[in-house]
PDB file of N, CA and C in Angstrom:
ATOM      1  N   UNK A   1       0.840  -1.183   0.000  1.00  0.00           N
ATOM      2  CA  UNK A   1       0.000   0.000   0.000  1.00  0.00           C
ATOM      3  C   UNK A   1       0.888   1.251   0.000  1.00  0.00           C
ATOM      4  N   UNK A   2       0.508   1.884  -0.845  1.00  0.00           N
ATOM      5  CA  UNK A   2       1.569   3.583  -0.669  1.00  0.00           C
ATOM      6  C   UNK A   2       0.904   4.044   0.326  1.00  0.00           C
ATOM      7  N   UNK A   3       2.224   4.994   0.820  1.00  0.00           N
ATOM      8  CA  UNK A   3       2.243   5.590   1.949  1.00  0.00           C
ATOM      9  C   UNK A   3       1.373   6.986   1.448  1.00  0.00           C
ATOM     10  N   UNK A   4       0.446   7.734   2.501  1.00  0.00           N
ATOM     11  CA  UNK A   4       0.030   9.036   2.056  1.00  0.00           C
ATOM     12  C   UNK A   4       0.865   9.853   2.104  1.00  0.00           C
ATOM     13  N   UNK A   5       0.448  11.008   1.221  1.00  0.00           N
ATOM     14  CA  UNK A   5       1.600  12.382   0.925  1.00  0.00           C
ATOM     15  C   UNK A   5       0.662  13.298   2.121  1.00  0.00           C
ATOM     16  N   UNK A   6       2.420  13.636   2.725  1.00  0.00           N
ATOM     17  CA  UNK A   6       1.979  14.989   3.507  1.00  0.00           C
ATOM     18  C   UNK A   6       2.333  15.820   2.864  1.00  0.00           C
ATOM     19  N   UNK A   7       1.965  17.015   3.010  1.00  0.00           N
ATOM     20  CA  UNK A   7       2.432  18.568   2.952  1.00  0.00           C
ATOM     21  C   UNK A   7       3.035  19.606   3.764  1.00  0.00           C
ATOM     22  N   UNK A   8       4.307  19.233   4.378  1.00  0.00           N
ATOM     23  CA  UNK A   8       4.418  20.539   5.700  1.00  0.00           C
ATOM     24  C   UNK A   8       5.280  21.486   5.073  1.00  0.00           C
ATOM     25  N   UNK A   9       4.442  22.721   5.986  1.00  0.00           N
ATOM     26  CA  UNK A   9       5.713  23.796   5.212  1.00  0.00           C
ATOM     27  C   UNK A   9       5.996  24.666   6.814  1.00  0.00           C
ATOM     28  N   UNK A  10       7.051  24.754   6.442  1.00  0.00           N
ATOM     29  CA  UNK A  10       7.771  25.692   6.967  1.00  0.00           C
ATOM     30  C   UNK A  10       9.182  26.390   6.995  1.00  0.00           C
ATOM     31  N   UNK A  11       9.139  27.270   7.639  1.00  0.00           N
ATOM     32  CA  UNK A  11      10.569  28.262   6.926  1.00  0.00           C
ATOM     33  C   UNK A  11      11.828  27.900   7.796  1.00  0.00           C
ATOM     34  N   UNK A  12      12.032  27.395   8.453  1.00  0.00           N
ATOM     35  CA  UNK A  12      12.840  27.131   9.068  1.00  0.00           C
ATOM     36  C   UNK A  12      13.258  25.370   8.654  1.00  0.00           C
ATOM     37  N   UNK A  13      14.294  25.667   7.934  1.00  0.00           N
ATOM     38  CA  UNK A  13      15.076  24.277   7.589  1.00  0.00           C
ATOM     39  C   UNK A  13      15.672  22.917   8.534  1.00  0.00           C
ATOM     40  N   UNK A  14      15.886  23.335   9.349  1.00  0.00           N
ATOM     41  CA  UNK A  14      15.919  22.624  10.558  1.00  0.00           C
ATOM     42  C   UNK A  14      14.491  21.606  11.266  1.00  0.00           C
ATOM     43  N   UNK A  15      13.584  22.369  10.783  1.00  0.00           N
ATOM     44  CA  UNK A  15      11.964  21.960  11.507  1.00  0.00           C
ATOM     45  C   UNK A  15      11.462  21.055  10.108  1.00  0.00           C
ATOM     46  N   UNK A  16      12.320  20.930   9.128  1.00  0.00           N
ATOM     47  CA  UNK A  16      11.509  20.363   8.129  1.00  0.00           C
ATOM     48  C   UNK A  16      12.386  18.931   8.428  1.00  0.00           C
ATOM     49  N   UNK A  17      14.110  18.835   8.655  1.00  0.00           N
ATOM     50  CA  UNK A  17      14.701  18.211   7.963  1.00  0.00           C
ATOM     51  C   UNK A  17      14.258  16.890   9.688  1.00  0.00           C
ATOM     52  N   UNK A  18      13.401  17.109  10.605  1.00  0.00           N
ATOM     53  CA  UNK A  18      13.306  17.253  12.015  1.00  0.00           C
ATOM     54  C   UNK A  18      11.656  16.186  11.195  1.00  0.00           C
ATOM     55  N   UNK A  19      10.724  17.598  10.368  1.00  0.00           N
ATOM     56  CA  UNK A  19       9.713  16.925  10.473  1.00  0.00           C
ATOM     57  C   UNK A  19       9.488  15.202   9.263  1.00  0.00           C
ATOM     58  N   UNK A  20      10.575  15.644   8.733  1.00  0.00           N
ATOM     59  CA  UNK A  20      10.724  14.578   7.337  1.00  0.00           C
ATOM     60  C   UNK A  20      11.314  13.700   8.156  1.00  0.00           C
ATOM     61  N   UNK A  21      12.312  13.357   9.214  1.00  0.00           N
ATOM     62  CA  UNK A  21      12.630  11.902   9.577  1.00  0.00           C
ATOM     63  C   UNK A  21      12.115  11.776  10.574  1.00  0.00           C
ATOM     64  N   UNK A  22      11.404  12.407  11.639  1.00  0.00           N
ATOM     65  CA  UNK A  22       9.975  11.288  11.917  1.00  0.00           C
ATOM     66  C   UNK A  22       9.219  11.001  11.692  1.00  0.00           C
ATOM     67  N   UNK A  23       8.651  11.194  10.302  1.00  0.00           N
ATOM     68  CA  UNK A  23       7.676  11.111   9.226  1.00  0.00           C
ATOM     69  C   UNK A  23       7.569  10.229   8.264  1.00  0.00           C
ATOM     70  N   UNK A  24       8.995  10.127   7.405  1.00  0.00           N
ATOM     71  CA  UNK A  24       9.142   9.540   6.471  1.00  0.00           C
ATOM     72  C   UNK A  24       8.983   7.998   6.233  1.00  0.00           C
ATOM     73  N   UNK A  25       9.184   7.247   7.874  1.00  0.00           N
ATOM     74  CA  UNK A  25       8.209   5.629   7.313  1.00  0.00           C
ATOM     75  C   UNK A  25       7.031   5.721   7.416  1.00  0.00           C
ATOM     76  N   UNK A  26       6.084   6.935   7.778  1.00  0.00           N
ATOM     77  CA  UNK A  26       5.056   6.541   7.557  1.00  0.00           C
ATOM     78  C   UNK A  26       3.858   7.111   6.470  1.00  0.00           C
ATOM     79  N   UNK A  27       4.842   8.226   5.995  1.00  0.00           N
ATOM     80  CA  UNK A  27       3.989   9.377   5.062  1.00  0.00           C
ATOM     81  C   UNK A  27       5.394   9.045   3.845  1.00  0.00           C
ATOM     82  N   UNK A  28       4.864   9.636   2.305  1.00  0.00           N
ATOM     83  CA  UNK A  28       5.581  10.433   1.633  1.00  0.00           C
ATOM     84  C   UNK A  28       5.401  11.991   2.040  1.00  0.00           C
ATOM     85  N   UNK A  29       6.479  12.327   2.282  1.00  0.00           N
ATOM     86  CA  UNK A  29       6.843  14.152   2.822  1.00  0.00           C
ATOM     87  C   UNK A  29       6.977  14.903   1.906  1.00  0.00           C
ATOM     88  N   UNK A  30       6.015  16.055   1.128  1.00  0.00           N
ATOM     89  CA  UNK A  30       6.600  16.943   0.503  1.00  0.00           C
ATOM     90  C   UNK A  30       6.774  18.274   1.449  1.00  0.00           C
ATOM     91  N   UNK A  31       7.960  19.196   0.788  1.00  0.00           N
ATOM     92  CA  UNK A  31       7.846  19.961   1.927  1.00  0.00           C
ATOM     93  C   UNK A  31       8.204  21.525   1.542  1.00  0.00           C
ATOM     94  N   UNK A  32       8.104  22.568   1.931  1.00  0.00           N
ATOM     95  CA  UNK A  32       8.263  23.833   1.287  1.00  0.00           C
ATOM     96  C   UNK A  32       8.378  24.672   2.283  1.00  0.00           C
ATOM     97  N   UNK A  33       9.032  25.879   2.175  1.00  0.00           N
ATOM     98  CA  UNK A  33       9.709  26.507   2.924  1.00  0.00           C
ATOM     99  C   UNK A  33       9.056  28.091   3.037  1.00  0.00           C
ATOM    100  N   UNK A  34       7.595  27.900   2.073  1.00  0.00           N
ATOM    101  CA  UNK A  34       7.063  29.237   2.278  1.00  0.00           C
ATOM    102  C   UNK A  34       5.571  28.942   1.475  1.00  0.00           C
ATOM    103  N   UNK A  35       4.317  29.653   2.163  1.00  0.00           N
ATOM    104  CA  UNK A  35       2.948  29.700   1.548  1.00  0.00           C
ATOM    105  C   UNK A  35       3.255  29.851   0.137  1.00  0.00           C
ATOM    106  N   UNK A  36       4.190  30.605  -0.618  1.00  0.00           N
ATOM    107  CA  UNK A  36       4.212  30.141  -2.377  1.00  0.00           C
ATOM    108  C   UNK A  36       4.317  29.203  -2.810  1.00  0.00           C
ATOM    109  N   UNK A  37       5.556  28.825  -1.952  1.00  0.00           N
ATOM    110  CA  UNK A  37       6.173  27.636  -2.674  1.00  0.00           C
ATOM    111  C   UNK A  37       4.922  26.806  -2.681  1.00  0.00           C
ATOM    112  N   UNK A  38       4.459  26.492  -1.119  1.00  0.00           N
ATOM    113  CA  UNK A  38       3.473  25.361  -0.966  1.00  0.00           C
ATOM    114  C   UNK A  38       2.344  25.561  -1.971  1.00  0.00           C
ATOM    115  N   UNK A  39       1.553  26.653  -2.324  1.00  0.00           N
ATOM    116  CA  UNK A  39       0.383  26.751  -3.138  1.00  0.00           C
ATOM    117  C   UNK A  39       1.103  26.370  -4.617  1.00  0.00           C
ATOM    118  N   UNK A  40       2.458  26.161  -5.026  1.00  0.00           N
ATOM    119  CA  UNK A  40       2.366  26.207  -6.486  1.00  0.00           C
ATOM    120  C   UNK A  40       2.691  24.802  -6.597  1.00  0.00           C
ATOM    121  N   UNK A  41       3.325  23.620  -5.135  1.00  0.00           N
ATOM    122  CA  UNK A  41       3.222  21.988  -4.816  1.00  0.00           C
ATOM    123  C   UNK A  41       1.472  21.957  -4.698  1.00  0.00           C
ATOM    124  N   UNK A  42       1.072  22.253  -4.359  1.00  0.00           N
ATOM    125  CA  UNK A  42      -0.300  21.405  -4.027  1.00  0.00           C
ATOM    126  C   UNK A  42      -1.259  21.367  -5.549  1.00  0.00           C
ATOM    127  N   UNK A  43      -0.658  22.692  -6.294  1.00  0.00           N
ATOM    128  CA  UNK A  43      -1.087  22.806  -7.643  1.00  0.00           C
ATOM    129  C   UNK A  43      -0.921  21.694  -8.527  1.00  0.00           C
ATOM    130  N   UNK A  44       0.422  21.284  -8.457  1.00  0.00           N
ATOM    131  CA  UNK A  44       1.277  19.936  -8.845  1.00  0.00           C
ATOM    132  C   UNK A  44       1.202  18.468  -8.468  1.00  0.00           C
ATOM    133  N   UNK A  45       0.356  18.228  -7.496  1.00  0.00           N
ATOM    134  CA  UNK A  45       0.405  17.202  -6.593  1.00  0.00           C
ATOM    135  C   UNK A  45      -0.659  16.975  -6.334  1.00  0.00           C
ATOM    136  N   UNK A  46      -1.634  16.301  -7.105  1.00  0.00           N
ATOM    137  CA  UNK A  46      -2.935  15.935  -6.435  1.00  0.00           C
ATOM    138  C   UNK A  46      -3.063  14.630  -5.214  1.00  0.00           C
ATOM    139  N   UNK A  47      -1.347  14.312  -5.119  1.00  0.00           N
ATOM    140  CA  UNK A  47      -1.659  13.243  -3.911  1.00  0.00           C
ATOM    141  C   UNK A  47      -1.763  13.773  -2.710  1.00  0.00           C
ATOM    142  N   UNK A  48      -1.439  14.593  -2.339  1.00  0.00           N
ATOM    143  CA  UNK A  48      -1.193  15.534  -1.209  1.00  0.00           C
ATOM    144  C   UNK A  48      -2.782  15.187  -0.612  1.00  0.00           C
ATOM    145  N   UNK A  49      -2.524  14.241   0.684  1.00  0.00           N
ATOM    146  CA  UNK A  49      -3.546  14.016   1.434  1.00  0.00           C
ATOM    147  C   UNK A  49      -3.846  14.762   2.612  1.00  0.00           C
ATOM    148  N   UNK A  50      -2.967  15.894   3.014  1.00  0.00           N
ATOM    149  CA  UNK A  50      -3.145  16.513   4.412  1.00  0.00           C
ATOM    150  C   UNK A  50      -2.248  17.715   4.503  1.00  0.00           C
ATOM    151  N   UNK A  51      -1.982  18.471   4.989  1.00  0.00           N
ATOM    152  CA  UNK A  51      -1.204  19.832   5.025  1.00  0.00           C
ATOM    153  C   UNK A  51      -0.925  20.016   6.627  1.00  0.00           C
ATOM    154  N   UNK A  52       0.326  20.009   6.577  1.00  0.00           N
ATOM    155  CA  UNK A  52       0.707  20.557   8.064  1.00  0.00           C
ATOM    156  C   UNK A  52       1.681  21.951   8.082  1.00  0.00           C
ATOM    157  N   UNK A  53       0.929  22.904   8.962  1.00  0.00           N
ATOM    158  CA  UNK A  53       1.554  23.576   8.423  1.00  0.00           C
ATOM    159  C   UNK A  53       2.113  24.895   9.749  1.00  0.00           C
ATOM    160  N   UNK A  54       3.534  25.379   9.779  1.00  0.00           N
ATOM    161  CA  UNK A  54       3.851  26.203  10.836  1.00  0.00           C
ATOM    162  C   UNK A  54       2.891  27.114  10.654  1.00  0.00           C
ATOM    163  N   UNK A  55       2.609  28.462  11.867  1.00  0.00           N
ATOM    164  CA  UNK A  55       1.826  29.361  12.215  1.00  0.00           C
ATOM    165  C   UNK A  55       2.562  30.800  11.355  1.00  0.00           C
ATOM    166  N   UNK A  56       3.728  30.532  12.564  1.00  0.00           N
ATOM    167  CA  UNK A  56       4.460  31.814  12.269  1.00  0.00           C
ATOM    168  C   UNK A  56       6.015  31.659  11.228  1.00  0.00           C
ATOM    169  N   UNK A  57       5.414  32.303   9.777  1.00  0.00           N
ATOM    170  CA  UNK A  57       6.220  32.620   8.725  1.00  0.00           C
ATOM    171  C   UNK A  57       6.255  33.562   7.848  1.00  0.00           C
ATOM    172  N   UNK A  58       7.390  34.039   7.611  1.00  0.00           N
ATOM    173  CA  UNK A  58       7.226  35.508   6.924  1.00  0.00           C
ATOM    174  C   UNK A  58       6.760  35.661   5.613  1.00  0.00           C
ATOM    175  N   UNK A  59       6.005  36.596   4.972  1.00  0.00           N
ATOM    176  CA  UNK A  59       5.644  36.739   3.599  1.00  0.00           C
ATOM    177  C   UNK A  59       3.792  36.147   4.113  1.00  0.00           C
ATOM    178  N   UNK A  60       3.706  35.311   4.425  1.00  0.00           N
ATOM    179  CA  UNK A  60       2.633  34.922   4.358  1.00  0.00           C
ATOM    180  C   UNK A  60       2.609  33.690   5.814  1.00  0.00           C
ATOM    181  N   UNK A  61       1.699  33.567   6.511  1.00  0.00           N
ATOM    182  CA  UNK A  61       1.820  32.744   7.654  1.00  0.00           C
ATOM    183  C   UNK A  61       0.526  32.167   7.557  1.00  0.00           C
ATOM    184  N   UNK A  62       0.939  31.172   8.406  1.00  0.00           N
ATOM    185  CA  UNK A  62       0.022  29.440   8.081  1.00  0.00           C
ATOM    186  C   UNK A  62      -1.402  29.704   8.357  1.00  0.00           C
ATOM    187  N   UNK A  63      -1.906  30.486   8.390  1.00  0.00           N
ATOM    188  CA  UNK A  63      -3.513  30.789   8.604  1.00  0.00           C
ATOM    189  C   UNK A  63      -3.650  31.605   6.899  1.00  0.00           C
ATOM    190  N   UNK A  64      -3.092  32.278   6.763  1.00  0.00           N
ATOM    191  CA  UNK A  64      -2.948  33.121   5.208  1.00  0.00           C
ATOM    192  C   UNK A  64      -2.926  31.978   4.602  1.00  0.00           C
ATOM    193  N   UNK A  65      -1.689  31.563   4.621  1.00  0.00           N
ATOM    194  CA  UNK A  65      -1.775  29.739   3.401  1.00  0.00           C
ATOM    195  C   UNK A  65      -2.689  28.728   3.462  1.00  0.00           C
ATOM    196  N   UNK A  66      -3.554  28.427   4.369  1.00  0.00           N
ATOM    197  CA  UNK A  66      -4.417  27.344   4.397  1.00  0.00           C
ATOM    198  C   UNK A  66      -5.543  28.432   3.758  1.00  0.00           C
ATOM    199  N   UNK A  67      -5.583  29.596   3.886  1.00  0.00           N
ATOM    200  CA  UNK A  67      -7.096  30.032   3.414  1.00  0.00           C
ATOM    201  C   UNK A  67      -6.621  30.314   2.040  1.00  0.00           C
ATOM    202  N   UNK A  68      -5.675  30.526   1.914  1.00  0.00           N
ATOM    203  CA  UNK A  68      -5.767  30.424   0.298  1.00  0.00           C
ATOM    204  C   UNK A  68      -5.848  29.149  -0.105  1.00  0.00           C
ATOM    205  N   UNK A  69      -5.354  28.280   0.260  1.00  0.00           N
ATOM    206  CA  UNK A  69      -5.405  26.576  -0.225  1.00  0.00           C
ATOM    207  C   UNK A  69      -6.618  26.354  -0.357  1.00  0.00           C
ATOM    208  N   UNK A  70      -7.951  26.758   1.021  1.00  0.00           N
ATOM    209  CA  UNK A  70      -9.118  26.368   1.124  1.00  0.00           C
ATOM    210  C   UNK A  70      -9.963  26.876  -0.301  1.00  0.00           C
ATOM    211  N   UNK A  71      -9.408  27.698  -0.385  1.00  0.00           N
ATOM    212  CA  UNK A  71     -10.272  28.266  -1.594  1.00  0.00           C
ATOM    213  C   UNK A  71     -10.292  27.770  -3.390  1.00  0.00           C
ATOM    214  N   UNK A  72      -9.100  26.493  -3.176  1.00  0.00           N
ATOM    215  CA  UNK A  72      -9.567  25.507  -4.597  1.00  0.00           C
ATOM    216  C   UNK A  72      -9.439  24.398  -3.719  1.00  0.00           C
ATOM    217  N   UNK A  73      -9.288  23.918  -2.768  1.00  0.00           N
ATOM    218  CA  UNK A  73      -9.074  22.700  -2.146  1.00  0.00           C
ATOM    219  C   UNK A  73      -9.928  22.211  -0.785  1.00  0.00           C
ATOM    220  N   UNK A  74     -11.283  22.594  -0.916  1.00  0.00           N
ATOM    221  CA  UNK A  74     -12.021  22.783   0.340  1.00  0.00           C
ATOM    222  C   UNK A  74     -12.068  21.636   1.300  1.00  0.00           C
ATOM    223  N   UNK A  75     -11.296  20.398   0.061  1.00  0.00           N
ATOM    224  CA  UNK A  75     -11.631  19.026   1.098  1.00  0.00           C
ATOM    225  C   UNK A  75     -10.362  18.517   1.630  1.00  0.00           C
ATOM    226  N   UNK A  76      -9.317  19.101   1.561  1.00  0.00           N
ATOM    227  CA  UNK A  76      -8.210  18.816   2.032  1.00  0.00           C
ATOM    228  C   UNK A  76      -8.014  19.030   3.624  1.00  0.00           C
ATOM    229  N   UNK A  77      -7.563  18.062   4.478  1.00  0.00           N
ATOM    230  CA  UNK A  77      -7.522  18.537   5.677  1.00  0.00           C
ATOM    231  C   UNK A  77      -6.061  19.215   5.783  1.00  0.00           C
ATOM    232  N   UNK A  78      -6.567  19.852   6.865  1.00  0.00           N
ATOM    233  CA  UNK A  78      -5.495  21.172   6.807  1.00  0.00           C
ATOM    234  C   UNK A  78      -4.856  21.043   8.813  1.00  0.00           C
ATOM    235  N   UNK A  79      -3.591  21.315   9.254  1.00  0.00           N
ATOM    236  CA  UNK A  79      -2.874  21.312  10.224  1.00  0.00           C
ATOM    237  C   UNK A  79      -1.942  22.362  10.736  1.00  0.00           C
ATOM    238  N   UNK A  80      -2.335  23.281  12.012  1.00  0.00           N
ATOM    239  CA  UNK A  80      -1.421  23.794  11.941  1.00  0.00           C
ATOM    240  C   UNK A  80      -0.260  23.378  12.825  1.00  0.00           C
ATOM    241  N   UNK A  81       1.237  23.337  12.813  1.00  0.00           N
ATOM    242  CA  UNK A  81       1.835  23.081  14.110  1.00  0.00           C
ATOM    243  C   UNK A  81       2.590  24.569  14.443  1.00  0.00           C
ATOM    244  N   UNK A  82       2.397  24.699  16.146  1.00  0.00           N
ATOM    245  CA  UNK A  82       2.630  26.040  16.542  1.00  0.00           C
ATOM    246  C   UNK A  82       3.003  26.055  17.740  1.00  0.00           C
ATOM    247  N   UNK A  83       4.210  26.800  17.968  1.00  0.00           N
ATOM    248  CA  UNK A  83       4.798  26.876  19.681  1.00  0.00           C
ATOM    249  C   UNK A  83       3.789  27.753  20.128  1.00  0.00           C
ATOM    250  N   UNK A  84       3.167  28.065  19.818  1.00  0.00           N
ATOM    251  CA  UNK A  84       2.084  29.182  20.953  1.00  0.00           C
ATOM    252  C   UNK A  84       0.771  28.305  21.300  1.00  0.00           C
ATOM    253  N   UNK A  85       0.905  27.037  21.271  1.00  0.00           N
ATOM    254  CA  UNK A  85      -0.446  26.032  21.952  1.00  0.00           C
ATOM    255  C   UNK A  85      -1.805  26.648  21.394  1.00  0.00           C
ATOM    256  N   UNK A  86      -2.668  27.805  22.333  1.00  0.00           N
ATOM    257  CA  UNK A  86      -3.988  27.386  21.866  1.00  0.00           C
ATOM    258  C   UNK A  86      -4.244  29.167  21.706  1.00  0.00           C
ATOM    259  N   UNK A  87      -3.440  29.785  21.072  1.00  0.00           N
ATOM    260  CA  UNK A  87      -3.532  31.499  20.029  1.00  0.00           C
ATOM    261  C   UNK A  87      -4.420  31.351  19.902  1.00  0.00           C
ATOM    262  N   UNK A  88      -5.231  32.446  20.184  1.00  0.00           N
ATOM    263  CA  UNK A  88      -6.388  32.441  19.522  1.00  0.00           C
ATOM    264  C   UNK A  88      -6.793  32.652  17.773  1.00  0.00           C
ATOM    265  N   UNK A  89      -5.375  33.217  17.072  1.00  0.00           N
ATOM    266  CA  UNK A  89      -5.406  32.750  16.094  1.00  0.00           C
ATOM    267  C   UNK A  89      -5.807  31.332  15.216  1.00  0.00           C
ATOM    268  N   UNK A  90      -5.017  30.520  16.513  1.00  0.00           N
ATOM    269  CA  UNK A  90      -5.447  29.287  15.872  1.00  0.00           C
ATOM    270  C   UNK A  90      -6.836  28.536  16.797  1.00  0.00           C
ATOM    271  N   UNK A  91      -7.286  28.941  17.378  1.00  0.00           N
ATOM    272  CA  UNK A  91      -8.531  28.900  17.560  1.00  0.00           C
ATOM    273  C   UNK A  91      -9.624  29.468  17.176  1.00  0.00           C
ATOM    274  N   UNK A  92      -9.513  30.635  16.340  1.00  0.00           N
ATOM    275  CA  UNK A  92     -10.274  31.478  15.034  1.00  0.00           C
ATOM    276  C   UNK A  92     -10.337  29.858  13.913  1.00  0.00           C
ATOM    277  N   UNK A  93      -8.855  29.955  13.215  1.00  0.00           N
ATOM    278  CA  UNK A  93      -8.937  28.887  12.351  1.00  0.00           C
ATOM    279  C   UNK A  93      -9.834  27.611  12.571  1.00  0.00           C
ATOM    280  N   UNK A  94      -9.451  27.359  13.939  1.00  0.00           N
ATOM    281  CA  UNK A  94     -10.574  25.961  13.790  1.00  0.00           C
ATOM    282  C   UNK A  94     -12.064  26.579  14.151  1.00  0.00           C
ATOM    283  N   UNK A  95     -12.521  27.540  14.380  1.00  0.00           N
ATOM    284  CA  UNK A  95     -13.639  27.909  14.586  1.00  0.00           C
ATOM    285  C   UNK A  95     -14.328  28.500  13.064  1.00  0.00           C
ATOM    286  N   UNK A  96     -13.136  28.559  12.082  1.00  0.00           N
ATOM    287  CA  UNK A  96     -14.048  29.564  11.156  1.00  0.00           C
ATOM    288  C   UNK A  96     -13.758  27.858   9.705  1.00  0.00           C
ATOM    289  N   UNK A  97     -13.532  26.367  10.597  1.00  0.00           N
ATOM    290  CA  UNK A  97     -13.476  25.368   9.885  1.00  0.00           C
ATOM    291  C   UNK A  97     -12.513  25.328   8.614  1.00  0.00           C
ATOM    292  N   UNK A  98     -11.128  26.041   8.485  1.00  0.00           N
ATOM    293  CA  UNK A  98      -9.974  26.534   8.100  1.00  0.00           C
ATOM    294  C   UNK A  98      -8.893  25.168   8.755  1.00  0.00           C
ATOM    295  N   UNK A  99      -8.903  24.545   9.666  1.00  0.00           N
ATOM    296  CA  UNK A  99      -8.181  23.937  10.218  1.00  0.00           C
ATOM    297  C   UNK A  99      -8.950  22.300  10.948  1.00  0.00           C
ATOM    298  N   UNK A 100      -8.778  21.308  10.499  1.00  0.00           N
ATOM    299  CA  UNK A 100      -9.052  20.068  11.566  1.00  0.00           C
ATOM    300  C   UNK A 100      -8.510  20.066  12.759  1.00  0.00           C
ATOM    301  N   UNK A 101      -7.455  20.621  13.464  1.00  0.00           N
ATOM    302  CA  UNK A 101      -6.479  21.023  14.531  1.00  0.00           C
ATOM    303  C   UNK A 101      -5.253  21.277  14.354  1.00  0.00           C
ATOM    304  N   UNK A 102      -4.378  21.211  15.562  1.00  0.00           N
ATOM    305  CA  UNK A 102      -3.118  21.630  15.624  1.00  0.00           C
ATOM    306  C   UNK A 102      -2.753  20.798  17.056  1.00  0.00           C
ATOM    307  N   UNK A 103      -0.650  20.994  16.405  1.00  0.00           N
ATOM    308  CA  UNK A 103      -0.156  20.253  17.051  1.00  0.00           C
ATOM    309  C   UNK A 103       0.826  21.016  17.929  1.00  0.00           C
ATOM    310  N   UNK A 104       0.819  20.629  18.773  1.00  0.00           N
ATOM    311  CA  UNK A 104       1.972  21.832  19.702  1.00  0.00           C
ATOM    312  C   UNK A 104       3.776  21.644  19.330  1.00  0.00           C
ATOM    313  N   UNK A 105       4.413  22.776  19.549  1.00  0.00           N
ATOM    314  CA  UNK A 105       6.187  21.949  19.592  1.00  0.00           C
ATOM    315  C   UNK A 105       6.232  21.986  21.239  1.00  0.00           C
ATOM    316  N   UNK A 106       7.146  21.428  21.279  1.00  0.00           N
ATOM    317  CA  UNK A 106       7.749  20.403  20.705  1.00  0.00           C
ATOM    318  C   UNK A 106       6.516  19.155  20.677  1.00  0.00           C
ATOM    319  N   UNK A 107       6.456  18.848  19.093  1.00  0.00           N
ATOM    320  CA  UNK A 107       5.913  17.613  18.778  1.00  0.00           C
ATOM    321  C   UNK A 107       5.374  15.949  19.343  1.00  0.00           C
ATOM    322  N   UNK A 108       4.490  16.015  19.719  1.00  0.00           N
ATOM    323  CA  UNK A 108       4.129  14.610  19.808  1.00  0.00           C
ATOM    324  C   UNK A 108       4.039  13.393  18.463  1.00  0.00           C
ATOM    325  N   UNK A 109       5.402  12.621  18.215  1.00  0.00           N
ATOM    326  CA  UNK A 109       5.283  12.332  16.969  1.00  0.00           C
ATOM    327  C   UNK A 109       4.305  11.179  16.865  1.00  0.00           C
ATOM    328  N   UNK A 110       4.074  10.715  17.665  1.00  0.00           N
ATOM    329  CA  UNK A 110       2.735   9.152  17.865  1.00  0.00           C
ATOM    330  C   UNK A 110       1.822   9.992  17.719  1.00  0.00           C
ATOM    331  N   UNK A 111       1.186  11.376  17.929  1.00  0.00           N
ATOM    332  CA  UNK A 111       0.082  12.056  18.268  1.00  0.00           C
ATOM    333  C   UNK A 111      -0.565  12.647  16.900  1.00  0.00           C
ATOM    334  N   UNK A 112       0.719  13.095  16.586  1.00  0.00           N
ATOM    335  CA  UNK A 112       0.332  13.420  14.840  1.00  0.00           C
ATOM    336  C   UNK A 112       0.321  11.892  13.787  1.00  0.00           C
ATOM    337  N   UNK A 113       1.263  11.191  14.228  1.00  0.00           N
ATOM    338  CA  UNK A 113       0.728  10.024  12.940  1.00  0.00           C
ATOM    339  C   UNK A 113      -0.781   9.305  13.398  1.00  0.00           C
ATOM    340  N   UNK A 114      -1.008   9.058  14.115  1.00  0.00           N
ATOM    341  CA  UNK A 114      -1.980   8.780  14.727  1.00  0.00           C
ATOM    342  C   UNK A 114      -3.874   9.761  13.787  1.00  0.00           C
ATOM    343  N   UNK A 115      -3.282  11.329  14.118  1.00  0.00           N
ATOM    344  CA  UNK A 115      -4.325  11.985  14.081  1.00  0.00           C
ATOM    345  C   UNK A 115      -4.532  11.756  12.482  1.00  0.00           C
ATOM    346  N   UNK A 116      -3.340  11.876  11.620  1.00  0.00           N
ATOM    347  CA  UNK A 116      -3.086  12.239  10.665  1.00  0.00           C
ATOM    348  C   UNK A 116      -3.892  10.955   9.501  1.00  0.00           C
ATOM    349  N   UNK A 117      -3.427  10.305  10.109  1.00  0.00           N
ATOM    350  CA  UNK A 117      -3.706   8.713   9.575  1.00  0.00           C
ATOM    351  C   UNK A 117      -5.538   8.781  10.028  1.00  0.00           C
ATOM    352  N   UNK A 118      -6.056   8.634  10.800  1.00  0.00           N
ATOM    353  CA  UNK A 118      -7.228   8.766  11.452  1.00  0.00           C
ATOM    354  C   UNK A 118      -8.275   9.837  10.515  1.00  0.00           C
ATOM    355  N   UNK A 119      -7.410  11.035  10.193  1.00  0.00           N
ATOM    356  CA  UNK A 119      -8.272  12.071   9.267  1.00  0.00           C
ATOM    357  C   UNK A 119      -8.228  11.645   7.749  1.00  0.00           C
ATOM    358  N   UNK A 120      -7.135  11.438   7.142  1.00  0.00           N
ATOM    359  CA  UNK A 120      -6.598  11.075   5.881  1.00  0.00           C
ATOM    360  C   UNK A 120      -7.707   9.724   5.815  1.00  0.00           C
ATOM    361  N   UNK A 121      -7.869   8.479   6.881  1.00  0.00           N
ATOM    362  CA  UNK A 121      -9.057   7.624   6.368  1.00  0.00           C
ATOM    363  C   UNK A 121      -9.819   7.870   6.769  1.00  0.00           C
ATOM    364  N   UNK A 122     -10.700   8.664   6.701  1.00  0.00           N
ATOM    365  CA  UNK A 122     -12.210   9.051   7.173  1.00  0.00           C
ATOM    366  C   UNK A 122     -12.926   9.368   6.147  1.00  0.00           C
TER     367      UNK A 122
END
């Protein structure tokens, strides 16, 4: 069985190369380093089963990028992960149905394959 494609983006290279090897036996990882990059992969990639995505990034930040995503991709579940726990930013997002949830750092990596896997088959 192929593995599902994630989507995480974030700008910090370190948090990707972090989120790709505890990830990678159980997802294919695509990954991008900014809301462009990511909107012009998801354009490209109709496998892309889920989006995880940092809060805080410059040019455009992870509430900006999922609502633009939402707007050709309404059925994609969407993730944010964020050191600030429960922002009310990201409690807007899941209130205005922009977001399935979010994951705190430092990371629970059983917590996200778990959720991830759980949403992706539903």
């Amino acid at each position: 069985m192929d593995k599902p494609t994630i989507l995480y983006v974030d700008d910090d290279q370190f948090n990707i190369t972090l989120f790709e090897f505890n990830f990678k036996n159980e997802f294919e990882i695509l990954n991008a380093t900014s809301g462009s990059e990511a909107l012009q992969l998801i354009q490209n990639h109709d496998e892309i089963a889920a989006i995880v995505s940092d809060v805080r990034m410059p040019e455009m930040d992870g509430i900006e990028f999922i609502t633009k995503v939402k707007e050709s991709k309404n059925n994609l579940p969407c993730f944010l992960l964020t050191g600030y726990g429960g922002a009310q930013e990201v409690v807007d997002a899941i209130d205005q149905n922009l977001i399935v949830g979010y994951f705190s750092k430092p990371f629970d990596k059983e917590n996200i394959i778990t959720t991830l896997k759980s949403t992706i088959n539903d």
